[in-house]
PDB file of N, CA and C in Angstrom:
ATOM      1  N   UNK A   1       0.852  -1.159   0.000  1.00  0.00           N
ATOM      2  CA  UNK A   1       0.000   0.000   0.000  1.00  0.00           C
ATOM      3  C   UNK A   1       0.908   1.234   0.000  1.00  0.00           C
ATOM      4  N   UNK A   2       0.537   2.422  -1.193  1.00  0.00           N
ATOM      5  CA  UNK A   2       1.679   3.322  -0.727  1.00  0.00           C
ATOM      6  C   UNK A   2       1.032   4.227   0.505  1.00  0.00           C
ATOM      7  N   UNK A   3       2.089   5.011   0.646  1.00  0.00           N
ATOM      8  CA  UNK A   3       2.195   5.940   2.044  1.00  0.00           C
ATOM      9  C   UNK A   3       2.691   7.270   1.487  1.00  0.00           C
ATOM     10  N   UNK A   4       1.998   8.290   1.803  1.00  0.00           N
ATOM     11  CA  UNK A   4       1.373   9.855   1.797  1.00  0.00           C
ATOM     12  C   UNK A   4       2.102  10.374   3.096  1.00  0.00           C
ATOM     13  N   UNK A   5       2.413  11.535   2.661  1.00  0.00           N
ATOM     14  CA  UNK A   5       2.903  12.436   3.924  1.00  0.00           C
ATOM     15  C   UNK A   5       2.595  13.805   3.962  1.00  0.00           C
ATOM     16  N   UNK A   6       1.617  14.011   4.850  1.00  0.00           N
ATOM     17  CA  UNK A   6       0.612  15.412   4.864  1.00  0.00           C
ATOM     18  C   UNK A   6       0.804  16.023   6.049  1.00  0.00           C
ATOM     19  N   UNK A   7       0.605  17.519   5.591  1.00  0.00           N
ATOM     20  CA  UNK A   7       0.599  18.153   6.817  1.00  0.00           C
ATOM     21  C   UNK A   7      -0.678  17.962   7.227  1.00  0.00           C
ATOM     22  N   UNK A   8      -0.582  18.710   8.797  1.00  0.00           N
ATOM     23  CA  UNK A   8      -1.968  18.000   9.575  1.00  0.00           C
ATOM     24  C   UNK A   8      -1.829  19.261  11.042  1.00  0.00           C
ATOM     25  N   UNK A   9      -3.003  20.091  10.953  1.00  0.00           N
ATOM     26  CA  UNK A   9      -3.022  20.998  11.969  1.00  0.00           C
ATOM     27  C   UNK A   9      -2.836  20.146  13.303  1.00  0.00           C
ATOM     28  N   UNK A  10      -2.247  20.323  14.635  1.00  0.00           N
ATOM     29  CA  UNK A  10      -2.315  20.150  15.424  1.00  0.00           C
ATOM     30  C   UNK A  10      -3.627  19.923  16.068  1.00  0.00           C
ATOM     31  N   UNK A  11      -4.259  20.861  16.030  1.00  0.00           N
ATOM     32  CA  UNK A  11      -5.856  20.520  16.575  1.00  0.00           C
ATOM     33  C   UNK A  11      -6.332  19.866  15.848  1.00  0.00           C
ATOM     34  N   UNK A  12      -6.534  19.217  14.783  1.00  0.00           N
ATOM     35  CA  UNK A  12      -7.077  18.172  14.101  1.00  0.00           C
ATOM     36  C   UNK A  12      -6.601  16.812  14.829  1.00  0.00           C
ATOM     37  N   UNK A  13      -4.992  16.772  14.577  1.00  0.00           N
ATOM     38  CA  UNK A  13      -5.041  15.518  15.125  1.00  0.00           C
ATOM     39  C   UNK A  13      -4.903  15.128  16.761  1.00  0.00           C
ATOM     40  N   UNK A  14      -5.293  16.000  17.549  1.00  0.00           N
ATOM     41  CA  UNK A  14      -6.051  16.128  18.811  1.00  0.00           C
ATOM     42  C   UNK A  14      -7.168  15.600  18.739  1.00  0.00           C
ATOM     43  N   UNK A  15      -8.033  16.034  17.839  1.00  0.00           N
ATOM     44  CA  UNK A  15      -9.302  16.226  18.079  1.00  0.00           C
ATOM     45  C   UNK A  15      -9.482  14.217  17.620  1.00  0.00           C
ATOM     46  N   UNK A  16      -8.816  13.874  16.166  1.00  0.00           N
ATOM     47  CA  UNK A  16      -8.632  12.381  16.539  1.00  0.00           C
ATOM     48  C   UNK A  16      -8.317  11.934  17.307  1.00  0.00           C
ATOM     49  N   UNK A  17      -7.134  11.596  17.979  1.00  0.00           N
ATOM     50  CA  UNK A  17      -6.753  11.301  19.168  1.00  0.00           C
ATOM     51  C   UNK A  17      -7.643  10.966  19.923  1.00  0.00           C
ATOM     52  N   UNK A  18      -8.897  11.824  19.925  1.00  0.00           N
ATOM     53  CA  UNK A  18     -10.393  11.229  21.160  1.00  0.00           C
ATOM     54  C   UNK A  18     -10.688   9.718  20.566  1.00  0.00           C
ATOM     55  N   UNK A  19     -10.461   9.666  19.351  1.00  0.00           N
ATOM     56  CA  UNK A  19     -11.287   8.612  18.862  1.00  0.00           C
ATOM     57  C   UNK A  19     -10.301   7.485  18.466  1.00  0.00           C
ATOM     58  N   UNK A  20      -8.962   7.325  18.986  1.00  0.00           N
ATOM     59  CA  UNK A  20      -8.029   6.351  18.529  1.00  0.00           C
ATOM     60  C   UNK A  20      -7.547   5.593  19.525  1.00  0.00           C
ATOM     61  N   UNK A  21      -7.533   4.069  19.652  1.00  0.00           N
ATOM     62  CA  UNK A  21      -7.152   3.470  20.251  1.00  0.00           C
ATOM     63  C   UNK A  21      -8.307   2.172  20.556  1.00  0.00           C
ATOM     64  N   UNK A  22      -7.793   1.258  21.656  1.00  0.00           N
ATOM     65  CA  UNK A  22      -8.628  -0.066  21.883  1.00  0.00           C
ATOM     66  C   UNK A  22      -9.945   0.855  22.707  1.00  0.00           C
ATOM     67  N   UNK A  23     -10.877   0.091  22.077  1.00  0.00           N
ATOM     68  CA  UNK A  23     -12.285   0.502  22.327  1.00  0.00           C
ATOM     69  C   UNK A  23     -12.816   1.823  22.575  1.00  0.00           C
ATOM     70  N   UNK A  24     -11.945   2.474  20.844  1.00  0.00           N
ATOM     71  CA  UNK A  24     -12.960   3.393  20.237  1.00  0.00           C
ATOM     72  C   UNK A  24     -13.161   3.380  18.705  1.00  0.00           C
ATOM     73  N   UNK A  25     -13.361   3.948  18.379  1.00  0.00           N
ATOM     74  CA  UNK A  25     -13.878   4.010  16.615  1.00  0.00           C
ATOM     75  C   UNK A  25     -12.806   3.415  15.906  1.00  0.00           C
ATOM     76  N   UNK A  26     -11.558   4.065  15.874  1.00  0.00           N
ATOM     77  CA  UNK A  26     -10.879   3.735  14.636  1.00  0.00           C
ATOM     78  C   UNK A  26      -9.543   2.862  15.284  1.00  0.00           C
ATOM     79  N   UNK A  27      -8.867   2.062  15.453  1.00  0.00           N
ATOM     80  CA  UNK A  27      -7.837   1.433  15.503  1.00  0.00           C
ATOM     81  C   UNK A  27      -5.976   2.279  15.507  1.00  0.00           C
ATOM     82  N   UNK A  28      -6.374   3.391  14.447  1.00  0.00           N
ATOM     83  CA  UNK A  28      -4.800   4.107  14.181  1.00  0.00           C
ATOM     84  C   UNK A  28      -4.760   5.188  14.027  1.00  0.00           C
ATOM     85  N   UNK A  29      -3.826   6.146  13.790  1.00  0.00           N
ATOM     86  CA  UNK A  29      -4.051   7.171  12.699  1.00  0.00           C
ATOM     87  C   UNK A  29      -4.825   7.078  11.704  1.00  0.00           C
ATOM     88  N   UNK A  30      -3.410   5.858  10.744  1.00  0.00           N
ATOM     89  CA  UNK A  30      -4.036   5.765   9.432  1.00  0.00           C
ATOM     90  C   UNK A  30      -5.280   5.134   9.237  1.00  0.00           C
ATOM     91  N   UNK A  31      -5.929   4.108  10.174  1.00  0.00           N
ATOM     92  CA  UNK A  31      -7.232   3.920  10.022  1.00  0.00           C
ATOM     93  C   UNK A  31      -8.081   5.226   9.977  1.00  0.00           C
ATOM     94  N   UNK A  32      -8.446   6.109  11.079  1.00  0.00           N
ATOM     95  CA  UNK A  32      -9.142   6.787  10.649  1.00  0.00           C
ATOM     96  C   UNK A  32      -8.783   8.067   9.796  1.00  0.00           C
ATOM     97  N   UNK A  33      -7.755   8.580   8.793  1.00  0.00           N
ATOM     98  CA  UNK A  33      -7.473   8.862   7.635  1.00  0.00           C
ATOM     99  C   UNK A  33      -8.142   7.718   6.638  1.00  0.00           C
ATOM    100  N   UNK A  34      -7.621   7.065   6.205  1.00  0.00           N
ATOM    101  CA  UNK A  34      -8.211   5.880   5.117  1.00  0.00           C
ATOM    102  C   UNK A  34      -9.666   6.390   5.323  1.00  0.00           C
ATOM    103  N   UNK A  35     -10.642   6.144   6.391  1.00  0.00           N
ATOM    104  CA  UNK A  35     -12.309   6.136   6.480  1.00  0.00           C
ATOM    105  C   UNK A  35     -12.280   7.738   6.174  1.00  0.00           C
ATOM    106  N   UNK A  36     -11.852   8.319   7.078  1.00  0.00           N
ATOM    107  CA  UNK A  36     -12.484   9.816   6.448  1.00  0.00           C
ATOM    108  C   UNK A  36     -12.074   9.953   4.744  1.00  0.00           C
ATOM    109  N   UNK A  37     -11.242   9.957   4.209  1.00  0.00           N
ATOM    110  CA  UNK A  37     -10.553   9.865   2.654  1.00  0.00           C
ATOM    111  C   UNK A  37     -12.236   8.975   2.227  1.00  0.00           C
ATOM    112  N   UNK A  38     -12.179   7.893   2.166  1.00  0.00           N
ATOM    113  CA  UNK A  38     -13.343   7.065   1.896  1.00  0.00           C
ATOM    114  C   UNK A  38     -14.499   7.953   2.051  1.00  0.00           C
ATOM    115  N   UNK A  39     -14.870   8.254   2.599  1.00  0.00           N
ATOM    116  CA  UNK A  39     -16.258   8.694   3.450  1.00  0.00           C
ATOM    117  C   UNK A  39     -16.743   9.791   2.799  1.00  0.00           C
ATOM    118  N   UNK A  40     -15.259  10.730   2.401  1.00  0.00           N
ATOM    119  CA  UNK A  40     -15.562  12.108   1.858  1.00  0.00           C
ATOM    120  C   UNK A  40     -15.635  11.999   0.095  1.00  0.00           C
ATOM    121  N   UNK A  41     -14.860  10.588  -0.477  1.00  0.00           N
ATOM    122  CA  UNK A  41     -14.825  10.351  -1.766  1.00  0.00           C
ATOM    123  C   UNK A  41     -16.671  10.065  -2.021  1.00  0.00           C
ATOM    124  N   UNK A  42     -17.473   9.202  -1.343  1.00  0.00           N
ATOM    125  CA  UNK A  42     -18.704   8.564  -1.350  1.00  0.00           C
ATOM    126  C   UNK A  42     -19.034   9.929  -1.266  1.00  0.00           C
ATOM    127  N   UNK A  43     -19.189  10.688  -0.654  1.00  0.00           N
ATOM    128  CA  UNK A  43     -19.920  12.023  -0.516  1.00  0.00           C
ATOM    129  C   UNK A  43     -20.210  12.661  -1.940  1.00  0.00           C
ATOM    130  N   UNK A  44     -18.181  12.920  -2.562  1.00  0.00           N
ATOM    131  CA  UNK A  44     -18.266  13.250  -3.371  1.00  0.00           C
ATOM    132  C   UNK A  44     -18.907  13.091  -4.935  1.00  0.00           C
ATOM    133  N   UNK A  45     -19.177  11.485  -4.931  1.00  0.00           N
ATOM    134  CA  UNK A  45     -19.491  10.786  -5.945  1.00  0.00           C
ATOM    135  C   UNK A  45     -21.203  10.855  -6.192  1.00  0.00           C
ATOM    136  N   UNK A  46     -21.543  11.172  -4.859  1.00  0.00           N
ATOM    137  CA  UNK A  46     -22.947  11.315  -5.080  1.00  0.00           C
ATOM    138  C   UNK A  46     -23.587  12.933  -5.238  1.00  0.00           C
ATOM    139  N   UNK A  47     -22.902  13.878  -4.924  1.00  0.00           N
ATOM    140  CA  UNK A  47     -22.866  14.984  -5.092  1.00  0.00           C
ATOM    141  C   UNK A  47     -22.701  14.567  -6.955  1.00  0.00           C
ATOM    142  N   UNK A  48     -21.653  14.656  -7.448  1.00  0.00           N
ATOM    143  CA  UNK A  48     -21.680  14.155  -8.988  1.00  0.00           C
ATOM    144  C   UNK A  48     -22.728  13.878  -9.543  1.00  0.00           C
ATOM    145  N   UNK A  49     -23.281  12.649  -8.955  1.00  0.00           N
ATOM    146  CA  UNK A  49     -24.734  11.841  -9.686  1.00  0.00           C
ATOM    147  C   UNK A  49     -25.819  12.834  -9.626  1.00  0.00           C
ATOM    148  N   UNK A  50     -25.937  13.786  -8.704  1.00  0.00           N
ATOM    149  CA  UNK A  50     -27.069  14.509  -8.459  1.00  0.00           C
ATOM    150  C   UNK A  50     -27.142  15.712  -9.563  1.00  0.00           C
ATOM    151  N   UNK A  51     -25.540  15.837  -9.555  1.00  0.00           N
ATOM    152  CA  UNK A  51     -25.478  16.998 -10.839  1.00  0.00           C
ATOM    153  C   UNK A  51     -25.370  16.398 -11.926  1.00  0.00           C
ATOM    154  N   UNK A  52     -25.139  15.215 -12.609  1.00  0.00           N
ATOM    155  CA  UNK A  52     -25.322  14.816 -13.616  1.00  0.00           C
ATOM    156  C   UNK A  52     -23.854  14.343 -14.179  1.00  0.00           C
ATOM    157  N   UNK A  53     -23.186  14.531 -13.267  1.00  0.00           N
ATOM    158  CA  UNK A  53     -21.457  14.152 -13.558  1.00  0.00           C
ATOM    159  C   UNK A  53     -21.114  12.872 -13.401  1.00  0.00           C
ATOM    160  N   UNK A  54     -22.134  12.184 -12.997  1.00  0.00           N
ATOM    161  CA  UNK A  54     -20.949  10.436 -13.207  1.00  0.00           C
ATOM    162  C   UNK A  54     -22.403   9.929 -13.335  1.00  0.00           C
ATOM    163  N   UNK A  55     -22.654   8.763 -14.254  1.00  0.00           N
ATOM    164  CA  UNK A  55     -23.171   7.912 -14.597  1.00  0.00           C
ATOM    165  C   UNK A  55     -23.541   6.894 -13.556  1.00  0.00           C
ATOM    166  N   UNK A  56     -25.221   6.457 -13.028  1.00  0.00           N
ATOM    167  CA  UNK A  56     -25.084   5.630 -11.555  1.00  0.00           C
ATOM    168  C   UNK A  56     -24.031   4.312 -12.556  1.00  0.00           C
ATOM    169  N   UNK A  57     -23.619   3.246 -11.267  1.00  0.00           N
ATOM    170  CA  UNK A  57     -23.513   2.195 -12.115  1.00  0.00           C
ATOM    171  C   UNK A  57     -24.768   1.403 -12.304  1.00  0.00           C
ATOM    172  N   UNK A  58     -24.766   0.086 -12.956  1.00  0.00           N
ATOM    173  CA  UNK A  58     -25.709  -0.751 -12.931  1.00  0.00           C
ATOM    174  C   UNK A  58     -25.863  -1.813 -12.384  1.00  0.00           C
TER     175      UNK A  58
END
């Protein structure tokens, strides 16, 4: 898998931090990067369909 190297406000990755580790949401950093990346692509794709920019599939 490749690997990305981004800047990242401090208070952002605070504000993850609430949500990382054993028995909470996401498992890692990069776990919850990967889901938000994901999450915001699905957003985007349907925003598209609504405007007429991507074809549903079938």
């Amino acid at each position: 898998m490749p690997k990305v190297c981004v800047e990242v406000p401090q208070h952002i990755l605070d504000d993850l931090g609430k949500h990382i580790g054993d028995d909470k949401k996401f498992l890692s950093l990069s776990d919850a990067v990967r889901t938000a990346c994901r999450k915001m692509l699905d957003m985007l794709d349907e925003i598209d369909k609504r405007q007429g920019r991507m074809e549903e599939k079938i």
